[in-house]
Protein backbone atom coordinates (compact mmCIF):
# COMPACT_ATOMS: atom_id res chain seq x y z
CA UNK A 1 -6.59 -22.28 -21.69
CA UNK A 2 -4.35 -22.11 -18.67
CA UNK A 3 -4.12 -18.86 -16.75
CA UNK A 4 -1.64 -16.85 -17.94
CA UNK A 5 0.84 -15.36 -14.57
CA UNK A 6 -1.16 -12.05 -14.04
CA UNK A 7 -4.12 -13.96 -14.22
CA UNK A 8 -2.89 -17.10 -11.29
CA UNK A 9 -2.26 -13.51 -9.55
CA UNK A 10 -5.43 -12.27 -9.57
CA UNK A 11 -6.59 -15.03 -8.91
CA UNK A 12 -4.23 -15.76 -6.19
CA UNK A 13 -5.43 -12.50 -4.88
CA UNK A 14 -9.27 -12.85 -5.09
CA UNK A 15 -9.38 -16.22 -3.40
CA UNK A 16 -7.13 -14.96 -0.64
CA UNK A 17 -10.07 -11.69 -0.31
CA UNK A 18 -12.43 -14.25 -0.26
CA UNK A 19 -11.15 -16.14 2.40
CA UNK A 20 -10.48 -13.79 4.92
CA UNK A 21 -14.01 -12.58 4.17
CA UNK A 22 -15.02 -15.53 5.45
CA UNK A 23 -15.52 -17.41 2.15
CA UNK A 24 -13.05 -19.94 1.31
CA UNK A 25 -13.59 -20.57 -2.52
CA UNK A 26 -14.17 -23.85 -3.47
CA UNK A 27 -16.27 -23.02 -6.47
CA UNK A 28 -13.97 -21.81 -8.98
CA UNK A 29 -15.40 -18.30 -8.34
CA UNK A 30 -11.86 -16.84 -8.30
CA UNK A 31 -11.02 -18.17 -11.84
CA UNK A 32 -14.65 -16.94 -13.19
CA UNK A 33 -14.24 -13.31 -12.34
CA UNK A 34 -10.64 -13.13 -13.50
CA UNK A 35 -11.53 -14.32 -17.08
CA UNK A 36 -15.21 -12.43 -16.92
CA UNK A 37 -12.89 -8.98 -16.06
CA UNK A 38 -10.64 -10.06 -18.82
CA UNK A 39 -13.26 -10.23 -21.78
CA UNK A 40 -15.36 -7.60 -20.01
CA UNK A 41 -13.44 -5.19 -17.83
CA UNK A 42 -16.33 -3.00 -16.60
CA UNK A 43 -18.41 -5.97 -15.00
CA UNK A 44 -17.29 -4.53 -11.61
CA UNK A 45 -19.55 -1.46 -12.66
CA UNK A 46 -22.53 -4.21 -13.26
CA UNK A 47 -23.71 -5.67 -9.85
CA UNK A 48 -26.34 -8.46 -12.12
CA UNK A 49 -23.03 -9.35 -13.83
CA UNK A 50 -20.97 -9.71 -10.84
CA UNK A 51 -23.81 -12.03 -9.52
CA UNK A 52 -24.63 -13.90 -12.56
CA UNK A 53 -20.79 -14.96 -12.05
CA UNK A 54 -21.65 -16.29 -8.23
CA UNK A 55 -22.55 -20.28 -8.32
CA UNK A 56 -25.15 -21.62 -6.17
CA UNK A 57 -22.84 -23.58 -4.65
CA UNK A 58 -20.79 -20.83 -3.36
CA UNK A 59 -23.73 -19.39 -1.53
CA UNK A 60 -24.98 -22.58 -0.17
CA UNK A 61 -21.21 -23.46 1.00
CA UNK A 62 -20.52 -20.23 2.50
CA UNK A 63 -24.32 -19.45 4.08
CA UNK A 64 -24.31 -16.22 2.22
CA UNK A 65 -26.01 -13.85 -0.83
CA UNK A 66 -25.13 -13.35 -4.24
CA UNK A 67 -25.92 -9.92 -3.52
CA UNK A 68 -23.13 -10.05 -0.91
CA UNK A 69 -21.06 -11.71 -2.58
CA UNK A 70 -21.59 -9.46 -5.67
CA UNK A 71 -20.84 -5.99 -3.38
CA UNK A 72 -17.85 -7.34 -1.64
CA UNK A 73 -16.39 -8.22 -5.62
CA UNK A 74 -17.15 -4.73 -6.38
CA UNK A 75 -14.78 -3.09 -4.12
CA UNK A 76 -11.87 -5.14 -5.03
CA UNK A 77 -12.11 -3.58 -8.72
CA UNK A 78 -9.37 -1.56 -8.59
CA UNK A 79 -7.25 -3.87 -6.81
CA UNK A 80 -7.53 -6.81 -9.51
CA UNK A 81 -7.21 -4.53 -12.46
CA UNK A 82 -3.80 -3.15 -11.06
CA UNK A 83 -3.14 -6.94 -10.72
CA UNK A 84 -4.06 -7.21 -14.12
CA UNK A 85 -2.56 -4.76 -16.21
CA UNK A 86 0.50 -6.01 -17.67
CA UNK A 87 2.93 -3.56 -20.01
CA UNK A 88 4.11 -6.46 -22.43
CA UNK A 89 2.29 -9.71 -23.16
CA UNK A 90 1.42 -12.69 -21.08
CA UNK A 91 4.26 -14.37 -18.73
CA UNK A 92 6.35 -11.21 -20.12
CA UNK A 93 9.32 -10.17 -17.78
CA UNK A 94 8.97 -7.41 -14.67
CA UNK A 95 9.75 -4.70 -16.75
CA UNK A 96 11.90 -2.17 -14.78
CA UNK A 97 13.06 1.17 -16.10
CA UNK A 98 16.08 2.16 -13.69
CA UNK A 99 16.37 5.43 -14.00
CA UNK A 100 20.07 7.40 -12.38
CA UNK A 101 21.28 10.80 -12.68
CA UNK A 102 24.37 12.27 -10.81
CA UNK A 103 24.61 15.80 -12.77
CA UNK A 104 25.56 17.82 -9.63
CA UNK A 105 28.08 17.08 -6.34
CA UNK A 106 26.69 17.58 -3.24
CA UNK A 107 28.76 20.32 -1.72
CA UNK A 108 29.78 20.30 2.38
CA UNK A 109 31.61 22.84 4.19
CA UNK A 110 33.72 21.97 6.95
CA UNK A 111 35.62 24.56 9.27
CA UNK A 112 38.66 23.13 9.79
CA UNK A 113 40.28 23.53 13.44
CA UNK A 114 42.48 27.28 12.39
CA UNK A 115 39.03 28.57 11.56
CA UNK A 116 39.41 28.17 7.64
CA UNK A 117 36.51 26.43 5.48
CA UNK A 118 36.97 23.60 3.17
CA UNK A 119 34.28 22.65 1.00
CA UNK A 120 33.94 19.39 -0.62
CA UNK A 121 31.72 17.69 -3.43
CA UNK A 122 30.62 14.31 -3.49
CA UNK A 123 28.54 12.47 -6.03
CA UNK A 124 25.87 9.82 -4.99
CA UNK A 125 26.73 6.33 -5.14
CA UNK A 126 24.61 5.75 -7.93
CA UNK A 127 26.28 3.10 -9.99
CA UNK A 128 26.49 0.99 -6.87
CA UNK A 129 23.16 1.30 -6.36
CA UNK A 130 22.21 -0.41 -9.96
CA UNK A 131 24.87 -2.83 -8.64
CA UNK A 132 23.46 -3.76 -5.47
CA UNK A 133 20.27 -4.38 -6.86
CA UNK A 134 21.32 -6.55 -9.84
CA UNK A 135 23.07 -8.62 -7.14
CA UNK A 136 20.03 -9.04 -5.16
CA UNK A 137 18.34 -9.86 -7.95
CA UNK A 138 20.95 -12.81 -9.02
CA UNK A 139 19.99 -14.35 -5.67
CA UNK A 140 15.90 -14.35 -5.69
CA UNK A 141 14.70 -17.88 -7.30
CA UNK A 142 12.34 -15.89 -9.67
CA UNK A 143 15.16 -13.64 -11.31
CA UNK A 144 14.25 -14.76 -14.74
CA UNK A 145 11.01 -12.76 -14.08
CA UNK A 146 12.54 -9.37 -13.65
CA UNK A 147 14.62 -7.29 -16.63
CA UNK A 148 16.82 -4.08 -15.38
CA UNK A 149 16.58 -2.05 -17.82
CA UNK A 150 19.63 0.89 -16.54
CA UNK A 151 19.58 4.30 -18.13
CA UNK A 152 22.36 5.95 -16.52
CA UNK A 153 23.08 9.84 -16.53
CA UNK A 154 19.48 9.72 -17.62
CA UNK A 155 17.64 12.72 -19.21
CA UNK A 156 13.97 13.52 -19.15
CA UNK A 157 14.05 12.23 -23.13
CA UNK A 158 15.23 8.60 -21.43
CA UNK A 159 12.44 8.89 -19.37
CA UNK A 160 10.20 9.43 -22.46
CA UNK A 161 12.32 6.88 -24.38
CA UNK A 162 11.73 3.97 -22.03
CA UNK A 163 8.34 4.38 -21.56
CA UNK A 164 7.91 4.01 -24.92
CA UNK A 165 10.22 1.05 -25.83
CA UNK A 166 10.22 -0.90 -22.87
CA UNK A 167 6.48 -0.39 -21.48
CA UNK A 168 8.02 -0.92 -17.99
CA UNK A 169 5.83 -1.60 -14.78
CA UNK A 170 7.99 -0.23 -12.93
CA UNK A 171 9.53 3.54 -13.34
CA UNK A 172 12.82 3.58 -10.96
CA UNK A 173 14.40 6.86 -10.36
CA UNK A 174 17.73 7.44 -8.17
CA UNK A 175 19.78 10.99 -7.93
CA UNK A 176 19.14 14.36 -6.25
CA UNK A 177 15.16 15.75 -5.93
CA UNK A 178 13.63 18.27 -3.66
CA UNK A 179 10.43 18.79 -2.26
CA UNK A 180 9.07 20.59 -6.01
CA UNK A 181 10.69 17.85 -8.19
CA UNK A 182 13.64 15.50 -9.87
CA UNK A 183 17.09 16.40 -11.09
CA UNK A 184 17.72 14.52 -14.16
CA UNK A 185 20.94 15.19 -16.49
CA UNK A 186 20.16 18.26 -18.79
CA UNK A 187 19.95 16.67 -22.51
CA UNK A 188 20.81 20.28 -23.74
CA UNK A 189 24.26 21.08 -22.18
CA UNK A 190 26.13 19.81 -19.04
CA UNK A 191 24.57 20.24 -15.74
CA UNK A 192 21.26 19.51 -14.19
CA UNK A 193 17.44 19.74 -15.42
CA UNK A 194 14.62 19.94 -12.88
CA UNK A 195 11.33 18.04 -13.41
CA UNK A 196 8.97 19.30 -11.55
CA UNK A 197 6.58 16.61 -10.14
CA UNK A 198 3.64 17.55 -11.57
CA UNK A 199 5.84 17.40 -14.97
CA UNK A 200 7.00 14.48 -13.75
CA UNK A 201 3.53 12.96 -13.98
CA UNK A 202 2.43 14.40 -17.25
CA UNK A 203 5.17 12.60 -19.07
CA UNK A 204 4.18 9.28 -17.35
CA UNK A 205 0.54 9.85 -18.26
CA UNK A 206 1.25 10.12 -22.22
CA UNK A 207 1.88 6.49 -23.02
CA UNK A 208 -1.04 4.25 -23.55
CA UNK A 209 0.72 1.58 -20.97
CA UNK A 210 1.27 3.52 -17.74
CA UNK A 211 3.60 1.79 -14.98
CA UNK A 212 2.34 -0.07 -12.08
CA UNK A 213 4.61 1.72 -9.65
CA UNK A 214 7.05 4.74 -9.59
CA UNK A 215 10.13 4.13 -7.50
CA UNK A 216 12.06 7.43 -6.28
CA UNK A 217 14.71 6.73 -4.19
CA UNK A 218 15.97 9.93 -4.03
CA UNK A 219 15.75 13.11 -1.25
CA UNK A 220 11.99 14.41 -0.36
CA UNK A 221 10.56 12.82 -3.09
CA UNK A 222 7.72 11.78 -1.42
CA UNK A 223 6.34 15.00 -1.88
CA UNK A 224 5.13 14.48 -5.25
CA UNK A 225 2.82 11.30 -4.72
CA UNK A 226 -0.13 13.14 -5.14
CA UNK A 227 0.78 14.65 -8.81
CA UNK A 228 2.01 10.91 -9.42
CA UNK A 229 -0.88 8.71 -7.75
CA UNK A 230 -3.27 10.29 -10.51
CA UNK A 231 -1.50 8.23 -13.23
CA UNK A 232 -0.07 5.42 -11.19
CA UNK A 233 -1.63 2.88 -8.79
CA UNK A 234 1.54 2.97 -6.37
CA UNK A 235 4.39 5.43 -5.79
CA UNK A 236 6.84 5.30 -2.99
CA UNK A 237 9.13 8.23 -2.27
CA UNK A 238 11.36 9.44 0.40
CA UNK A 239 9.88 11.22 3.49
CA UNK A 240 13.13 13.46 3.86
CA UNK A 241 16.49 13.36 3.68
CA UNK A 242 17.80 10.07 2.83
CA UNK A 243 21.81 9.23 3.32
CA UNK A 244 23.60 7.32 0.10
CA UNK A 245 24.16 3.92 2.01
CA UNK A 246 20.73 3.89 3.03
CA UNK A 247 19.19 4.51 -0.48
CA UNK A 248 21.71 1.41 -1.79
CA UNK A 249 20.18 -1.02 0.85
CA UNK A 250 16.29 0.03 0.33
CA UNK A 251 16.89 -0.62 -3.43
CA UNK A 252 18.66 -4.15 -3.02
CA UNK A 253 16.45 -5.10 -0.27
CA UNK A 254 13.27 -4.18 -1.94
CA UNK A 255 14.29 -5.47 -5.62
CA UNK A 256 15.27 -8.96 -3.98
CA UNK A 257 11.96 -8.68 -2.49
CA UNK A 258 10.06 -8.26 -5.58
CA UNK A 259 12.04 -10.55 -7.15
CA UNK A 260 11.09 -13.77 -5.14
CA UNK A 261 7.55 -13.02 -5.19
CA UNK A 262 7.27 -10.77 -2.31
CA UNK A 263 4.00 -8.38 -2.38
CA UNK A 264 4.34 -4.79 -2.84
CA UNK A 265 4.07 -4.33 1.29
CA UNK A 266 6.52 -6.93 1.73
CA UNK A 267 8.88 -5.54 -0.17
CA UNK A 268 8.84 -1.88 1.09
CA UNK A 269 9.03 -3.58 4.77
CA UNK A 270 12.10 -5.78 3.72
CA UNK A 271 13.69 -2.53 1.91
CA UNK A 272 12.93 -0.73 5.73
CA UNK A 273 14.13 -3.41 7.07
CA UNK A 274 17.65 -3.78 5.37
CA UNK A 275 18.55 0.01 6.34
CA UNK A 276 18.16 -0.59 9.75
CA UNK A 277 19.74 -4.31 9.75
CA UNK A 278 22.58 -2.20 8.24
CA UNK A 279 23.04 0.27 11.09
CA UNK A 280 22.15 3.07 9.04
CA UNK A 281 19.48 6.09 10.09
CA UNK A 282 16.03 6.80 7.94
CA UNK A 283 14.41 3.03 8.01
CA UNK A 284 11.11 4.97 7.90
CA UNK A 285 11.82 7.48 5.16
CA UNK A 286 10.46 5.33 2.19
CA UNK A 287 7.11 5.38 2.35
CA UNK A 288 3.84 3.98 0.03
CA UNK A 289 1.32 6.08 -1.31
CA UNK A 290 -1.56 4.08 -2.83
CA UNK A 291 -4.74 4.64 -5.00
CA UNK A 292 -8.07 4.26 -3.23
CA UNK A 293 -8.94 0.15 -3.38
CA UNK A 294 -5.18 -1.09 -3.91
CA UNK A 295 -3.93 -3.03 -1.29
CA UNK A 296 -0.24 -3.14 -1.70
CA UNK A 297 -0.45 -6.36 1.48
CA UNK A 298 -2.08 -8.06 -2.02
CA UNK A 299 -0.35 -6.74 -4.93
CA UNK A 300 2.12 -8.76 -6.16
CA UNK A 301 4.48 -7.38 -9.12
CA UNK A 302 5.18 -11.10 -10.22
């Protein structure tokens, strides 16, 4: 049976571990422990299983132990099961749930130069956001890989929705936050609703498939990592105050990124990358937050 794309990943993944271990595999090993974690996904929890797995040859070759070998396997665990864990079935899309809520302008005052004060709304640039991205997608050569699944003036109950119809990988939100949670659209009447982020993380727990990675492109969001990181191998958030443009060009960089096979790492450094490229302040606002063991350098989304 030929490996299905999560598994070439992993396996992708475990040979490149190997090798810059100092272990080139030659043996197959890669392919052995990727369908071994498959049937049996606690053999990283059995060292005699992990080094029943090793072949002689792999010892001999590489002028190690099976012991060794066995311990270094171990630690990669958590890695290859995030590399694993797919939300629909084998050579499935990137499922992305793109989350955007605008319910509130951001106000400005101005004094004007006879002393009087003018204030002004403005609503973020959402929709161009969603556009920018689809764009970027359009021109990555593995586009057919990745869905968009847009839910705009969303509502914690889209949130909810989506999790539970799409099973995405990703969870994308873009709109207003703060350092204690989200702004999403208030289901109940006009106006805003604000999800705290420990809230936040509750509602992603309670699905049986929980993303890969939460996305929030939005204002001090990077605050609530730690309630998120608990239920999701990967979260990136905003450091601090984030201006519209800048948001727009992290989320087309980073999707395009993704998109052509990019690893997680890559991607965030392209998305830093295009704000800066674009003349625009905050290239180091977004920022990664990762379980303990996952190496976003080797975690690849497609």
């Amino acid at each position: 049976m030929n490996p299905t794309p999560a598994e070439q990943s992993a396996i992708r993944f475990l040979m490149d571990a190997l090798a810059d271990r100092g272990w080139p595999d030659t043996c197959g090993l890669a392919l052995r422990v990727v369908r071994e974690f498959r049937a049996n996904p606690s053999v990283f929890r059995t060292p005699r299983r992990l080094m029943a797995l090793v072949p002689s040859a792999f010892v001999v070759s590489n002028k190690t132990t099976k012991s060794a070998v066995a311990s270094f396997l171990s630690g990669l665990g958590p890695s290859l099961a995030v590399q694993l864990s797919e939300a629909g079935p084998p050579g499935a899309p990137l499922q992305v749930l793109y989350l955007t809520a605008n319910p509130d302008a951001i106000e400005v005052e101005e004094i004007k130069p006879d002393g009087t004060y003018v204030r002004t709304g403005t609503y973020l640039r959402v929709d161009r956001e969603v556009k920018a991205v689809k764009e970027a997608l359009r021109r990555s050569n593995l586009r057919d890989q990745v869905r968009i699944e847009h839910q705009p003036a969303a509502t914690i109950r889209d949130l909810t929705s989506g999790l539970n119809d799409f099973r995405p990988q990703i969870v994308h939100f873009s709109g207003h936050a703060s350092s204690s949670g989200l702004e999403f659209e208030d289901h109940h009447a006009a106006g805003s609703q604000e999800i705290t982020f420990p809230l936040l993380a509750e509602v992603c727990a309670a699905t049986d498939t929980p993303p890969k990675l939460i996305v929030l492109n939005a204002c001090e969001s990077l605050e609530g990592a730690d309630d998120l990181i608990g239920v999701v191998p990967a979260v990136i958030g905003m450091s601090a105050l984030i201006d519209d443009g800048a948001a727009v060009e992290f989320a087309a960089a980073f999707y395009g990124a993704v998109a052509s096979g990019q690893s997680l790492g890559a991607a965030l450094a392209q998305g830093r990358l295009a704000i800066r490229t674009a003349g625009l302040p905050g290239a180091d606002l977004p920022e990664l937050r990762t379980r303990r063991g996952v190496d976003p350098a080797r975690l690849h989304l497609i």
